[in-house]
N, C-alpha and C. Protein backbone atom coordinates (compact mmCIF):
# COMPACT_ATOMS: atom_id res chain seq x y z
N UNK A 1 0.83 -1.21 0.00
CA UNK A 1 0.00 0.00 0.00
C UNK A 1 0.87 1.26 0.00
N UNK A 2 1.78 0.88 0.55
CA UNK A 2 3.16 1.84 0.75
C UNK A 2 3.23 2.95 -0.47
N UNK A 3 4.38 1.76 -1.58
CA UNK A 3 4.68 1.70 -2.81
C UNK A 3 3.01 2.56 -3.83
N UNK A 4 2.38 1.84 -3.66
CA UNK A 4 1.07 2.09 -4.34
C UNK A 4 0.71 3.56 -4.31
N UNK A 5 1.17 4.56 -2.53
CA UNK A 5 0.80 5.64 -2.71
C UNK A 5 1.71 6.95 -3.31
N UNK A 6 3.11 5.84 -2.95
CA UNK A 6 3.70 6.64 -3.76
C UNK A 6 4.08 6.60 -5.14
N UNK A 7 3.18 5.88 -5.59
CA UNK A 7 3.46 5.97 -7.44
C UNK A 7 1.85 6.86 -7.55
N UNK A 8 1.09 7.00 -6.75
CA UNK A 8 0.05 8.07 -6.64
C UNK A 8 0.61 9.12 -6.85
N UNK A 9 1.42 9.72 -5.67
CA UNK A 9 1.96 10.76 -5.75
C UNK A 9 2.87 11.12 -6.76
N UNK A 10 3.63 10.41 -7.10
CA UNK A 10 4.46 10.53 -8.31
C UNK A 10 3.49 10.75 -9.49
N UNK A 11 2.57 10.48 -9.93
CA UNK A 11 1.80 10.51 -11.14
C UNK A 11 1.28 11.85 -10.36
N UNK A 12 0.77 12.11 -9.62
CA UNK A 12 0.26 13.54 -9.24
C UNK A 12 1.57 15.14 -9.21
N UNK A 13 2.27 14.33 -8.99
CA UNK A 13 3.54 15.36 -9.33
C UNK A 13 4.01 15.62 -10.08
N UNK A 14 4.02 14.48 -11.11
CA UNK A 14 4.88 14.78 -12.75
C UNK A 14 4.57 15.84 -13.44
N UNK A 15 3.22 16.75 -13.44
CA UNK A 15 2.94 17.77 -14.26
C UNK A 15 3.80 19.18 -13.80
N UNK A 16 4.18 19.07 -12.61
CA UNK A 16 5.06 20.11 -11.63
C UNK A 16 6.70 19.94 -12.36
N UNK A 17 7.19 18.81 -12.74
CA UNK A 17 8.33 18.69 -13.44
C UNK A 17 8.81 19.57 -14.34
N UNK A 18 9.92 19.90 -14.43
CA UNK A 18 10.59 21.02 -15.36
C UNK A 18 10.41 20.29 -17.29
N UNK A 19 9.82 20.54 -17.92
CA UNK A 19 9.97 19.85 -19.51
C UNK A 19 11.29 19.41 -20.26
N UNK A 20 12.00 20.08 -19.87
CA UNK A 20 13.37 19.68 -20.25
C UNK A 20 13.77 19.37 -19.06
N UNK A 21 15.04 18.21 -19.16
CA UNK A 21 15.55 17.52 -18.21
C UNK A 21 16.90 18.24 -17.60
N UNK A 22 16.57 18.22 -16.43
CA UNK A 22 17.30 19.22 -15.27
C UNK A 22 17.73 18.84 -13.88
N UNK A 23 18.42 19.15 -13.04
CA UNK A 23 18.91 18.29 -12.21
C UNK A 23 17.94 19.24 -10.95
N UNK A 24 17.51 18.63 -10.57
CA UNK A 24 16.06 18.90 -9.05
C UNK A 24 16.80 18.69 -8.27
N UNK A 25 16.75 19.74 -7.20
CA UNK A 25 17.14 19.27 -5.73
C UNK A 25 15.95 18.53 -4.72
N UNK A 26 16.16 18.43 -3.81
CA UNK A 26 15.64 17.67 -2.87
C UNK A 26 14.38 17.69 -2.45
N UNK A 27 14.88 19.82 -2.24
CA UNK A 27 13.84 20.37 -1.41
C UNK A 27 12.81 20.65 -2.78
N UNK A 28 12.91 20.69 -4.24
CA UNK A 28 12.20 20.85 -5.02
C UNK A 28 11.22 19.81 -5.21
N UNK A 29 11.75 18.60 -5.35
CA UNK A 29 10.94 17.17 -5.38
C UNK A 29 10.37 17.11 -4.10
N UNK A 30 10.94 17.75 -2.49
CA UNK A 30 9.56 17.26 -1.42
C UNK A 30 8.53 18.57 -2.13
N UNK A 31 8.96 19.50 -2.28
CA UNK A 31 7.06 20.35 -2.55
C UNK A 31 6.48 19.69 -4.05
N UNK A 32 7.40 19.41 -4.62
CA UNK A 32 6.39 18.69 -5.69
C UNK A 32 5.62 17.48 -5.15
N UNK A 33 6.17 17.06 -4.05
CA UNK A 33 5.10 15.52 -3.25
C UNK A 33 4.38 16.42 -2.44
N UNK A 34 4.60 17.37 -1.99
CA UNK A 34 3.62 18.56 -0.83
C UNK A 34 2.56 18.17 -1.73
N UNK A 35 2.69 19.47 -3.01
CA UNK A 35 1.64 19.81 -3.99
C UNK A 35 0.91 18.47 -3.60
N UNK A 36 1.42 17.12 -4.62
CA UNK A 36 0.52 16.16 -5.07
C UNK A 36 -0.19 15.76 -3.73
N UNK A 37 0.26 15.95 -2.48
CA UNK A 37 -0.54 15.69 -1.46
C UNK A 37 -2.22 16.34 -1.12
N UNK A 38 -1.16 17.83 -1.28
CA UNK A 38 -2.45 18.83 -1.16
C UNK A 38 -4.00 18.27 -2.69
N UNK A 39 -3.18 17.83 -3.48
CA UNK A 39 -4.25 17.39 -4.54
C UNK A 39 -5.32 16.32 -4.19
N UNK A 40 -4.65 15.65 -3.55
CA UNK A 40 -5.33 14.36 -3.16
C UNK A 40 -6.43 14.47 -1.85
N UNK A 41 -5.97 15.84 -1.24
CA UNK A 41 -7.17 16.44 -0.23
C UNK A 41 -8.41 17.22 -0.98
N UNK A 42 -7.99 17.94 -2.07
CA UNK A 42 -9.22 18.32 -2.93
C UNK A 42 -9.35 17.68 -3.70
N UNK A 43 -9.24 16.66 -4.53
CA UNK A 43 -9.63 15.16 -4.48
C UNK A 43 -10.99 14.92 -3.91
N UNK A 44 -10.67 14.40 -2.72
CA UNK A 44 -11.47 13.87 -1.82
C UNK A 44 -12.54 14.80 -1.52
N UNK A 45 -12.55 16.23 -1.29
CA UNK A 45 -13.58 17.48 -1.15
C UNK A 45 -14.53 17.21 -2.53
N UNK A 46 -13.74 17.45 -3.96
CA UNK A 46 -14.61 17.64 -4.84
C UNK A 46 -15.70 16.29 -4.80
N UNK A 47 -15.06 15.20 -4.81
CA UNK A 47 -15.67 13.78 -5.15
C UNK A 47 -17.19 13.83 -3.74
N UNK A 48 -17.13 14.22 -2.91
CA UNK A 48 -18.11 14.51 -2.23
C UNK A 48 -19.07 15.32 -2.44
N UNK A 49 -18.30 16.51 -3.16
CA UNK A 49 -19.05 17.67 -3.07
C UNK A 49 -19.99 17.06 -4.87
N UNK A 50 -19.60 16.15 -5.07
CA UNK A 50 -20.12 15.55 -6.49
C UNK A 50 -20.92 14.90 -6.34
N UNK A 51 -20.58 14.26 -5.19
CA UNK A 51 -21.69 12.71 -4.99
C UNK A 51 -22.92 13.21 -4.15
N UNK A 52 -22.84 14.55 -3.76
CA UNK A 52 -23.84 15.52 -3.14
C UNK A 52 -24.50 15.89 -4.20
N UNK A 53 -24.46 16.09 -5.06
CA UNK A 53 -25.34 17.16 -6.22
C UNK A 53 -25.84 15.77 -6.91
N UNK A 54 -24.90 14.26 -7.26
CA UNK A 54 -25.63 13.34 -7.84
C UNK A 54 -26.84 12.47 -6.97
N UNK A 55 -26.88 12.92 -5.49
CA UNK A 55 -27.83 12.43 -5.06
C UNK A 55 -29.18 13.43 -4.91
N UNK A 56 -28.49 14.58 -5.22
CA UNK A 56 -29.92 15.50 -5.44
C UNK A 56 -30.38 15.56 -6.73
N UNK A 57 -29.86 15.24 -7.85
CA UNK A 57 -30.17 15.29 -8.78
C UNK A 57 -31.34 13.91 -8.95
N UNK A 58 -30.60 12.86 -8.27
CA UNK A 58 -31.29 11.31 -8.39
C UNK A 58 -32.68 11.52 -7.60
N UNK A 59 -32.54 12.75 -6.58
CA UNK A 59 -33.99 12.18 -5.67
C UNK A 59 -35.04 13.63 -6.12
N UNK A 60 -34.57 14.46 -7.18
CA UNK A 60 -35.49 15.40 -8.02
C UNK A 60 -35.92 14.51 -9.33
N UNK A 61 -35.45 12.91 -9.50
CA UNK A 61 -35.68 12.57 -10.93
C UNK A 61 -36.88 11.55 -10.04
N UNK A 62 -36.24 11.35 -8.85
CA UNK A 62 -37.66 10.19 -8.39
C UNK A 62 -39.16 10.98 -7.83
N UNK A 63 -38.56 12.19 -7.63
CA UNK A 63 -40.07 13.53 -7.30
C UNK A 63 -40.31 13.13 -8.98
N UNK A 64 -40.12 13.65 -9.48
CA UNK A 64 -40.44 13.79 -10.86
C UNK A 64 -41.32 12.59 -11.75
N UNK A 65 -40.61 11.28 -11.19
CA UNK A 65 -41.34 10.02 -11.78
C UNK A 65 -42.44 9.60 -11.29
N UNK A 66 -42.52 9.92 -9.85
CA UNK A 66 -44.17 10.52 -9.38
C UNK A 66 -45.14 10.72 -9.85
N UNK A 67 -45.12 12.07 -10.56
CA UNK A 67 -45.38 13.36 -11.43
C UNK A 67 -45.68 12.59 -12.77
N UNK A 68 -44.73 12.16 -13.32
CA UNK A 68 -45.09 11.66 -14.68
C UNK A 68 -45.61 9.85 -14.36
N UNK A 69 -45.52 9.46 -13.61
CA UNK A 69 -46.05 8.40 -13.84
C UNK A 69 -47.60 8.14 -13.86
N UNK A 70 -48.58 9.50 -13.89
CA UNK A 70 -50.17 9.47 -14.15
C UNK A 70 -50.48 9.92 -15.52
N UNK A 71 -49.09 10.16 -15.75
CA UNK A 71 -49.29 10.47 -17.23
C UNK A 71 -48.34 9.48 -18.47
N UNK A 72 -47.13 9.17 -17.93
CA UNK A 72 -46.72 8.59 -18.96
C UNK A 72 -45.98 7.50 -18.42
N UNK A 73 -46.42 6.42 -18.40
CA UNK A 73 -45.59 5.33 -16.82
C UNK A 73 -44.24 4.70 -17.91
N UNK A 74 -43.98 5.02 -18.84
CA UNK A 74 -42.79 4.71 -19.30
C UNK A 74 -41.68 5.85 -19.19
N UNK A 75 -41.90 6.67 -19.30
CA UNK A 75 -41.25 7.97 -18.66
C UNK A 75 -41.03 8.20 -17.54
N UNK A 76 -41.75 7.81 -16.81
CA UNK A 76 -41.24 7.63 -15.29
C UNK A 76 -40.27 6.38 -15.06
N UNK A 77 -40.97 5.49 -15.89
CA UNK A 77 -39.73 4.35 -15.43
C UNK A 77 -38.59 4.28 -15.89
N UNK A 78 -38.18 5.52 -16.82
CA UNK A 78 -36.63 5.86 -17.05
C UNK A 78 -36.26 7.03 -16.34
N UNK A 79 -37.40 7.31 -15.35
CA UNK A 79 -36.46 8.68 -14.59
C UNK A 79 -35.73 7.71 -13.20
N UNK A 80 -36.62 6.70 -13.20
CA UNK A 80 -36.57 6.01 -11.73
C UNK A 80 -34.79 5.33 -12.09
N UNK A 81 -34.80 5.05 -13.56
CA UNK A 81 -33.79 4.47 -13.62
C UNK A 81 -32.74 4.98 -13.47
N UNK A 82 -32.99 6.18 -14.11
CA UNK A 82 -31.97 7.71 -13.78
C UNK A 82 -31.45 8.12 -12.55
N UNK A 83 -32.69 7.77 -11.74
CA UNK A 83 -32.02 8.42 -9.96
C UNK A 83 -31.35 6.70 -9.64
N UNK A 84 -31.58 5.58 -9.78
CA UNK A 84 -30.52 4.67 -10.16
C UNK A 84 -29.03 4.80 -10.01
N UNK A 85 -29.29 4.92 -11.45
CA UNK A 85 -27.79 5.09 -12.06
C UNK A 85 -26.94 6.61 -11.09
N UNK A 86 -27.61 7.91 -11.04
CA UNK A 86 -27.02 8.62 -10.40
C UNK A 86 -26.66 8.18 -8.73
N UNK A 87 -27.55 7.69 -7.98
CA UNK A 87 -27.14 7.02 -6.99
C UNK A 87 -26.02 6.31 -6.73
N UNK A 88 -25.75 5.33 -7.56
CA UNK A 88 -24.54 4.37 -7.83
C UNK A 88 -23.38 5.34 -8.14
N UNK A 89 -23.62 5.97 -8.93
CA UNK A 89 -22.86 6.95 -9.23
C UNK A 89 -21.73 7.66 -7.59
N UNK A 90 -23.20 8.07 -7.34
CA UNK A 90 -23.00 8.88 -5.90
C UNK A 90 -22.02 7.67 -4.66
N UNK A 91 -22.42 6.87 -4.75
CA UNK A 91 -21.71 5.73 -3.90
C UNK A 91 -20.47 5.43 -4.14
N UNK A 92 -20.30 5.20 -5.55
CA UNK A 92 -19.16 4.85 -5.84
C UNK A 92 -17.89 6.17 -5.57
N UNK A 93 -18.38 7.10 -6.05
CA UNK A 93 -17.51 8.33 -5.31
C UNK A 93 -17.38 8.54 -3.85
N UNK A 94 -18.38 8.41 -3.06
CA UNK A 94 -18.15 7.89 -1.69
C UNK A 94 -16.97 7.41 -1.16
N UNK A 95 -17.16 6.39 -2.09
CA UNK A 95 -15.90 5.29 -1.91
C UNK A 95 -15.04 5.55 -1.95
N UNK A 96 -14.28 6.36 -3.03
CA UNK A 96 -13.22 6.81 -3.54
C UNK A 96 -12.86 7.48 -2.05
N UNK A 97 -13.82 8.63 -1.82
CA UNK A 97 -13.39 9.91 -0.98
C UNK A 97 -13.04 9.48 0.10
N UNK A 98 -13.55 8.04 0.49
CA UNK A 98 -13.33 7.53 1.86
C UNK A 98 -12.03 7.05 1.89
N UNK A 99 -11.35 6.27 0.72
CA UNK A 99 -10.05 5.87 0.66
C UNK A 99 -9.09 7.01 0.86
N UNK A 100 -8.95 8.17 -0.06
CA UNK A 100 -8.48 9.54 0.18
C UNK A 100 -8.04 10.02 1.44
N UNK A 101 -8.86 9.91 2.60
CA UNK A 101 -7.74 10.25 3.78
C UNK A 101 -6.58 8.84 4.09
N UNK A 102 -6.99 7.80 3.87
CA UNK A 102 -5.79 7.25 4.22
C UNK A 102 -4.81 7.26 3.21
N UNK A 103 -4.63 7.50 2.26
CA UNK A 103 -3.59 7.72 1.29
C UNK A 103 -2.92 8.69 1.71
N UNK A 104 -4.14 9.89 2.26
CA UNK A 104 -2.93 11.20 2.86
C UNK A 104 -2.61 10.78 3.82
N UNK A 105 -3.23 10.00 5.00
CA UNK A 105 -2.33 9.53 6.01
C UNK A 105 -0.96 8.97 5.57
N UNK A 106 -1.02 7.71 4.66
CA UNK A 106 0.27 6.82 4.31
C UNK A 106 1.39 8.21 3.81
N UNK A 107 1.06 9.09 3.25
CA UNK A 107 1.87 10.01 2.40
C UNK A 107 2.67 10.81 3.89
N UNK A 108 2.33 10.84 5.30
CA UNK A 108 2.67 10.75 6.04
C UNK A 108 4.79 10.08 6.33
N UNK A 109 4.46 8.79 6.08
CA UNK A 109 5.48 8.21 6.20
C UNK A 109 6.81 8.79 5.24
N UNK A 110 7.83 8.47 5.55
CA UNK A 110 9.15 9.14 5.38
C UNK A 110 9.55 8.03 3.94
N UNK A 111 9.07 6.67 4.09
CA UNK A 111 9.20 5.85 2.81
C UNK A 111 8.44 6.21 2.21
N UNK A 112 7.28 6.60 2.05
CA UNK A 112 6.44 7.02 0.71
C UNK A 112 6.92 7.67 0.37
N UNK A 113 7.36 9.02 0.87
CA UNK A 113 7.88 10.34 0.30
C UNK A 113 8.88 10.18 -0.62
N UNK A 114 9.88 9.15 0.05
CA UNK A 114 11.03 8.90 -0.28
C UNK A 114 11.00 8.15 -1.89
N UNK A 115 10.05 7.45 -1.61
CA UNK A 115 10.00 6.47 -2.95
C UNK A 115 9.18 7.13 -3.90
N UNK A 116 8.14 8.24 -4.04
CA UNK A 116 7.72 9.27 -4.76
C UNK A 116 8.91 10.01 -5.51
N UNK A 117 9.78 10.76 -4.41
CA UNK A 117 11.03 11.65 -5.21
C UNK A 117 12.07 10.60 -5.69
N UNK A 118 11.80 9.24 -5.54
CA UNK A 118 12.55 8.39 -6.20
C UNK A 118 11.98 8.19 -7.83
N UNK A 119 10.78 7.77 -7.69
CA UNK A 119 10.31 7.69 -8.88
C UNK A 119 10.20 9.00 -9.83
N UNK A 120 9.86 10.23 -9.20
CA UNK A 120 9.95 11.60 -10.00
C UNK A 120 11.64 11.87 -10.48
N UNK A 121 12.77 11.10 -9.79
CA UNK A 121 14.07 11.21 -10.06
C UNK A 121 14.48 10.69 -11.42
N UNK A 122 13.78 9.21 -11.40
CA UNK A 122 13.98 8.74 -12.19
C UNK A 122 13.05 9.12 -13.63
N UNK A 123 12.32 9.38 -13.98
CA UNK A 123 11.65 9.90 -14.41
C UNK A 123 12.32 11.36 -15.38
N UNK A 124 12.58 11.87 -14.74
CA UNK A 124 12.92 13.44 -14.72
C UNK A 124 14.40 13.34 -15.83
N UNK A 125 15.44 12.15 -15.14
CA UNK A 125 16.72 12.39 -15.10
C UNK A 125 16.70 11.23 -16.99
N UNK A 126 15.74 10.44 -17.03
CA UNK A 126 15.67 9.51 -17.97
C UNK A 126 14.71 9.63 -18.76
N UNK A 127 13.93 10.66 -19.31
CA UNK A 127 12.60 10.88 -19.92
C UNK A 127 13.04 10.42 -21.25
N UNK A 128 14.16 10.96 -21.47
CA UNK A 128 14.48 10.60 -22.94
C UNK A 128 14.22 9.23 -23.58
N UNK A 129 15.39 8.59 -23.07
CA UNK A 129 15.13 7.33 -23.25
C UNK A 129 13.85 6.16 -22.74
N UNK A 130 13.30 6.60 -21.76
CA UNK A 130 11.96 6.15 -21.17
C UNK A 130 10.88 6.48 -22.70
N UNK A 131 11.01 7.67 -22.83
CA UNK A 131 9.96 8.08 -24.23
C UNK A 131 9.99 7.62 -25.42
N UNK A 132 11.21 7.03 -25.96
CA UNK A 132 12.33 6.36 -26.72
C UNK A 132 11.26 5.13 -26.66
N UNK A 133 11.91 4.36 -25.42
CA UNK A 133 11.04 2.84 -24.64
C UNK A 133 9.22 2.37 -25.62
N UNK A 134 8.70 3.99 -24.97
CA UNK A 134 7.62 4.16 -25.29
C UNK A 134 7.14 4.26 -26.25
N UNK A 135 7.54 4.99 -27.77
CA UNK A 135 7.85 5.49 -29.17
C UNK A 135 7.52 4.05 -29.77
N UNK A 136 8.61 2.95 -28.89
CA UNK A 136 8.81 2.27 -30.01
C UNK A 136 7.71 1.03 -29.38
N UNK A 137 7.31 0.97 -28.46
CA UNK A 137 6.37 -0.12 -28.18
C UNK A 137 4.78 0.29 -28.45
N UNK A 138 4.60 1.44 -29.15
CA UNK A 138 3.00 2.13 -29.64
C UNK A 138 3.06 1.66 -30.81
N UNK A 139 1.63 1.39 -30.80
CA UNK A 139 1.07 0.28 -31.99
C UNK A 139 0.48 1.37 -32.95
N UNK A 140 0.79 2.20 -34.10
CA UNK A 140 0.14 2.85 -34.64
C UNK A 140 -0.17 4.55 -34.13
N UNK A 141 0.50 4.91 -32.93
CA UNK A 141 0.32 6.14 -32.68
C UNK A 141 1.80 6.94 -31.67
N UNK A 142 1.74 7.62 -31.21
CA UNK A 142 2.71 8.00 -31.10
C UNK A 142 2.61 9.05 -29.84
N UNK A 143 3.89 9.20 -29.24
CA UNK A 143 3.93 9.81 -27.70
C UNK A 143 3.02 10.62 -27.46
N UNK A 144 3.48 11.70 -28.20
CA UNK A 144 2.76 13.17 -28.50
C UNK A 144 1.01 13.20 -28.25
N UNK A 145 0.87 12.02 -28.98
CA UNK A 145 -0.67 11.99 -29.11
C UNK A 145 -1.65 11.18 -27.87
N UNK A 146 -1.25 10.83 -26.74
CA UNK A 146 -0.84 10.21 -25.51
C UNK A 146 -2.57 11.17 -25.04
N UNK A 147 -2.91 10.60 -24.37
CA UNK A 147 -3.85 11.50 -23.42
C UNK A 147 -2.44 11.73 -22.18
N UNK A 148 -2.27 13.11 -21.64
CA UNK A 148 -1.24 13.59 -20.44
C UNK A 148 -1.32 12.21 -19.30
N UNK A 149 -2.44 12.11 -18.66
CA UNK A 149 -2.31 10.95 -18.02
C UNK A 149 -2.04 9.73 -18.14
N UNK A 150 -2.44 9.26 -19.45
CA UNK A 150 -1.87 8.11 -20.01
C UNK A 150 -0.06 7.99 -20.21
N UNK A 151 0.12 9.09 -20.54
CA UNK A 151 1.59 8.93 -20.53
C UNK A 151 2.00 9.07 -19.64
N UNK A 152 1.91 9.75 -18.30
CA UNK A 152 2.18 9.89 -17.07
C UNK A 152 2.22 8.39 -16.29
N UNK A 153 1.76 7.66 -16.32
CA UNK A 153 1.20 6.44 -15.88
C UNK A 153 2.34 5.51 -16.72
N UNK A 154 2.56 5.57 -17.77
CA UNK A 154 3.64 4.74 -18.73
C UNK A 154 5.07 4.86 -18.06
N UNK A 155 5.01 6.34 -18.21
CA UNK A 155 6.40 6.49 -17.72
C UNK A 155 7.02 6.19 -16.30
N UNK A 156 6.14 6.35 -15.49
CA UNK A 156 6.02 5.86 -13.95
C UNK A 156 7.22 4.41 -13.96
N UNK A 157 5.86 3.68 -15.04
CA UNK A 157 5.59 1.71 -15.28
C UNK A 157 7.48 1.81 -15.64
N UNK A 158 7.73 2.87 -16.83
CA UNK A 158 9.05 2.18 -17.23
C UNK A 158 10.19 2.63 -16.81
N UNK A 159 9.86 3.74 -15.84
CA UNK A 159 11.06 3.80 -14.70
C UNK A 159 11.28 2.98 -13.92
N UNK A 160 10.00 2.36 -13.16
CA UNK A 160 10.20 1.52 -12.56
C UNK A 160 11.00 0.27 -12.21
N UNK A 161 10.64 0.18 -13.65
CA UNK A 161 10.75 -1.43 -14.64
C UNK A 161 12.61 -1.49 -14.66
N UNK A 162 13.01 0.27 -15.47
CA UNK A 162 13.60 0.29 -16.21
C UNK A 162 15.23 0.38 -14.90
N UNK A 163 14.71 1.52 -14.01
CA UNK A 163 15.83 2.16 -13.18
C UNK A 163 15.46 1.70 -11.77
N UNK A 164 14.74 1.08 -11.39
CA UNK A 164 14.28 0.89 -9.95
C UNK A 164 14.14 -0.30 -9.81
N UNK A 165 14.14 -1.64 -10.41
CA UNK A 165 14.65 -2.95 -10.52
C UNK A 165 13.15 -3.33 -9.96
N UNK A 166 11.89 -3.21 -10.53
CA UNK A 166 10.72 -3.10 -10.26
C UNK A 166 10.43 -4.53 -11.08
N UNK A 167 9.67 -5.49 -10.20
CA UNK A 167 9.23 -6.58 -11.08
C UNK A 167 8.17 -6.11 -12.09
N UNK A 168 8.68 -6.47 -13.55
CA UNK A 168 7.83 -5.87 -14.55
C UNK A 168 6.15 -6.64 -14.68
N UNK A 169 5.50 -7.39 -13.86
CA UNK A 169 4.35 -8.05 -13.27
C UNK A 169 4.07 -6.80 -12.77
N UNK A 170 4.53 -6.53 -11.53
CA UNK A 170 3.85 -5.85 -10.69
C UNK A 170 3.66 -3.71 -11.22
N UNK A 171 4.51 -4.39 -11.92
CA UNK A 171 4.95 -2.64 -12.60
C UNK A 171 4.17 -2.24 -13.14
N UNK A 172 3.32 -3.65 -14.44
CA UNK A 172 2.26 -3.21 -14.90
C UNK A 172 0.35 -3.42 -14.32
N UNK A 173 0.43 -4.23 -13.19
CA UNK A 173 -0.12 -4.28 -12.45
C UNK A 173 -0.67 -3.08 -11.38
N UNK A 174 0.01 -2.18 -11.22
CA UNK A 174 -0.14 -0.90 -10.63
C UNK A 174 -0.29 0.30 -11.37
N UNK A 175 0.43 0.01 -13.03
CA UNK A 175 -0.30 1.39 -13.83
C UNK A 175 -1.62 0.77 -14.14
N UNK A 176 -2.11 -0.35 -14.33
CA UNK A 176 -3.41 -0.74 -14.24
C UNK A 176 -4.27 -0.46 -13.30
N UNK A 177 -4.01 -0.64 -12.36
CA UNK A 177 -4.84 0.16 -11.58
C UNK A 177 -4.72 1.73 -11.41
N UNK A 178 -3.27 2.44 -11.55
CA UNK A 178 -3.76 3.74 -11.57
C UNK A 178 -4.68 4.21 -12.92
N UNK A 179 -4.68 3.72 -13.94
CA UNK A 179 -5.43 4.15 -14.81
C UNK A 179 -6.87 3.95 -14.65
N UNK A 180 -7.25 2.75 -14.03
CA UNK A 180 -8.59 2.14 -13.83
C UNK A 180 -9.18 3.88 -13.17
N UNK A 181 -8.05 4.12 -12.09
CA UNK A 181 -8.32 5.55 -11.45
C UNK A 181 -8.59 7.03 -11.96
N UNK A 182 -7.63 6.98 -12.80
CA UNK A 182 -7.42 8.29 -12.89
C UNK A 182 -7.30 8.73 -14.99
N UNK A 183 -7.63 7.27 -15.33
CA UNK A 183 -7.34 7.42 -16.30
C UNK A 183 -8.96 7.07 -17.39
N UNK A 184 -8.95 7.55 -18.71
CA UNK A 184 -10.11 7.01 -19.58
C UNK A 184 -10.64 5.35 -19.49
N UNK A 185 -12.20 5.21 -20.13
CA UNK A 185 -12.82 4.01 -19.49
C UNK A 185 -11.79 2.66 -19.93
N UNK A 186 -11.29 3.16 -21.14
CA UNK A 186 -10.64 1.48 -21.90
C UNK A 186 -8.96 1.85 -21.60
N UNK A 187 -8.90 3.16 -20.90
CA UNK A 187 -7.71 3.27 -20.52
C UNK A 187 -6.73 2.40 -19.98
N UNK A 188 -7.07 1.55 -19.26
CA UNK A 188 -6.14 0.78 -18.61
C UNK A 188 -6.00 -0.93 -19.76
N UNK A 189 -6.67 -1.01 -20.50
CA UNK A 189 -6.29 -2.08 -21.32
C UNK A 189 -5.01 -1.21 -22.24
N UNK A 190 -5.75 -0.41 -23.11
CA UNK A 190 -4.21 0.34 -23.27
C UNK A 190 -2.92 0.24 -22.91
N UNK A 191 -3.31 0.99 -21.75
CA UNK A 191 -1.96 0.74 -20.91
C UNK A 191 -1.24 -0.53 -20.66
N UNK A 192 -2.26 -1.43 -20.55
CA UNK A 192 -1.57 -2.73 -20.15
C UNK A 192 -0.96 -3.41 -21.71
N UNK A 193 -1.49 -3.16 -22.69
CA UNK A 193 -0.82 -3.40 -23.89
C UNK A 193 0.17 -2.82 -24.21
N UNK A 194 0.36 -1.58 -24.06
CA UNK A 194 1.78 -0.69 -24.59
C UNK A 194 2.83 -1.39 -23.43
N UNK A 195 2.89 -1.47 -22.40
CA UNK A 195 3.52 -2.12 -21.23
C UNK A 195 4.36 -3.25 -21.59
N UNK A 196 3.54 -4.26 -22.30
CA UNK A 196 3.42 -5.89 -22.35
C UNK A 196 5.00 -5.23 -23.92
N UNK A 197 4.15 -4.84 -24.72
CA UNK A 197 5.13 -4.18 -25.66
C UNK A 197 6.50 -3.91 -25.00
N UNK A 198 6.64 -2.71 -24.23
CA UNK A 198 7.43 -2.16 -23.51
C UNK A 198 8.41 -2.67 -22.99
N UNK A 199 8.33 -4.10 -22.61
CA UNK A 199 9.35 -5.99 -22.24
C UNK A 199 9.76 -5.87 -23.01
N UNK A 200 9.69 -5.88 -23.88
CA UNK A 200 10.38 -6.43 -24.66
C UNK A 200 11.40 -5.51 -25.78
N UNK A 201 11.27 -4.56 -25.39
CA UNK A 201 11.78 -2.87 -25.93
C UNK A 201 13.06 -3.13 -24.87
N UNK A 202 12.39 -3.45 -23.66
CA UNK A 202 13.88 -3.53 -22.75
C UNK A 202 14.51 -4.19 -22.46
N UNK A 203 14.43 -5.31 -23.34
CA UNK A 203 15.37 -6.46 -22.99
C UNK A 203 16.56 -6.52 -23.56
N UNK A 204 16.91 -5.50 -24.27
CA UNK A 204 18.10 -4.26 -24.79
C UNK A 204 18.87 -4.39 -23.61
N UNK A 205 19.70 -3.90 -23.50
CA UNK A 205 20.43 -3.43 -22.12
C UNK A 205 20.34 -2.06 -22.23
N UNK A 206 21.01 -1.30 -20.73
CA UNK A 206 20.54 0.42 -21.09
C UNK A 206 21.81 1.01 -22.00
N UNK A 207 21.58 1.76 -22.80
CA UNK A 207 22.76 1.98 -23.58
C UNK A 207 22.70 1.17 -24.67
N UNK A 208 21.98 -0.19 -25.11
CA UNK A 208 22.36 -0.38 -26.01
C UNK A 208 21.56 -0.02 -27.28
């Protein structure tokens, strides 16, 4: 769970990174884990303050199916379905928001931190060739054209993989789930395909 929050944080920090590759001090990489911390607290605010408006929205569609059901009982029985679906909706963000303080708790510890500005190190100091990695394991499209998070999430996987002696199972196992998170609906098959690619890009040695 450790590890897990800090490749959170690391994907929440990468947009704070300098674009060209530059040598970061210490104290630069802890406020870039500050920032991604502070994100992950409004995070958790908005996703509430969401799942508040989807449960008012769900229980003005079931007033409503009331209303229309003396007049049109098939119309009501797609509003009913509506406050449904927004409900679930509403829960499932719940969920999320409830996990959210303990992540900021774990972000607490001196190893998360540590292994966040590890992964933003690596990252930062190796983009080149990490992007390189990446270039050549895309099936038909190309870095550039990346949704930001999607590539954020890649590059994480092949630092990991690449500079942090990260079992490449578990490497892609965790951008899978951050994407499931934070990323588009078919996002994480994606990901897990460019990845699977990505093995085999590195079975190169570095340098060669």
């Amino acid at each position: 769970m450790s590890r897990r929050t800090a490749r959170e944080l690391a994907l929440l920090g990468q947009s704070q990174l300098p674009k060209k590759k530059e040598k970061l001090e210490k104290k630069t990489l802890e406020d870039i884990v500050l920032a991604a911390v502070r994100t992950l607290r409004l995070e958790a605010r908005d996703s509430l303050e969401t799942a508040a408006e989807e449960l008012r929205r769900g229980n003005d569609r079931l007033v409503n199916s009331e209303i229309q059901a003396a007049i049109d009982l098939s119309s009501s029985r797609t509003m009913v379905y509506e406050s449904i679906e927004l409900a679930e909706a509403a829960i499932n963000r719940i969920g999320l928001a409830i996990e959210i303080p303990e992540l900021v708790n774990l972000t607490n510890r001196v190893e998360v931190k540590m292994h966040a500005i590890e992964i933003l190190t690596a990252v930062n100091e190796n983009r080149a060739e990490i992007d390189d990695i990446l270039g050549r394991s895309l099936v038909k499209w190309t870095i550039n054209r990346l949704p930001k998070i999607d590539r954020d999430i890649l590059r994480i996987a092949i630092a990991e993989m690449r500079y942090l002696g990260q079992d490449p199972r578990t490497a892609i196992n965790e951008a899978v789930e951050l994407a499931k998170r934070y990323s588009g609906e078919d996002g994480y098959r994606f990901i897990n395909g460019v990845l699977r690619n990505a093995i085999e890009q590195m079975k190169e040695p570095v340098g060669g």
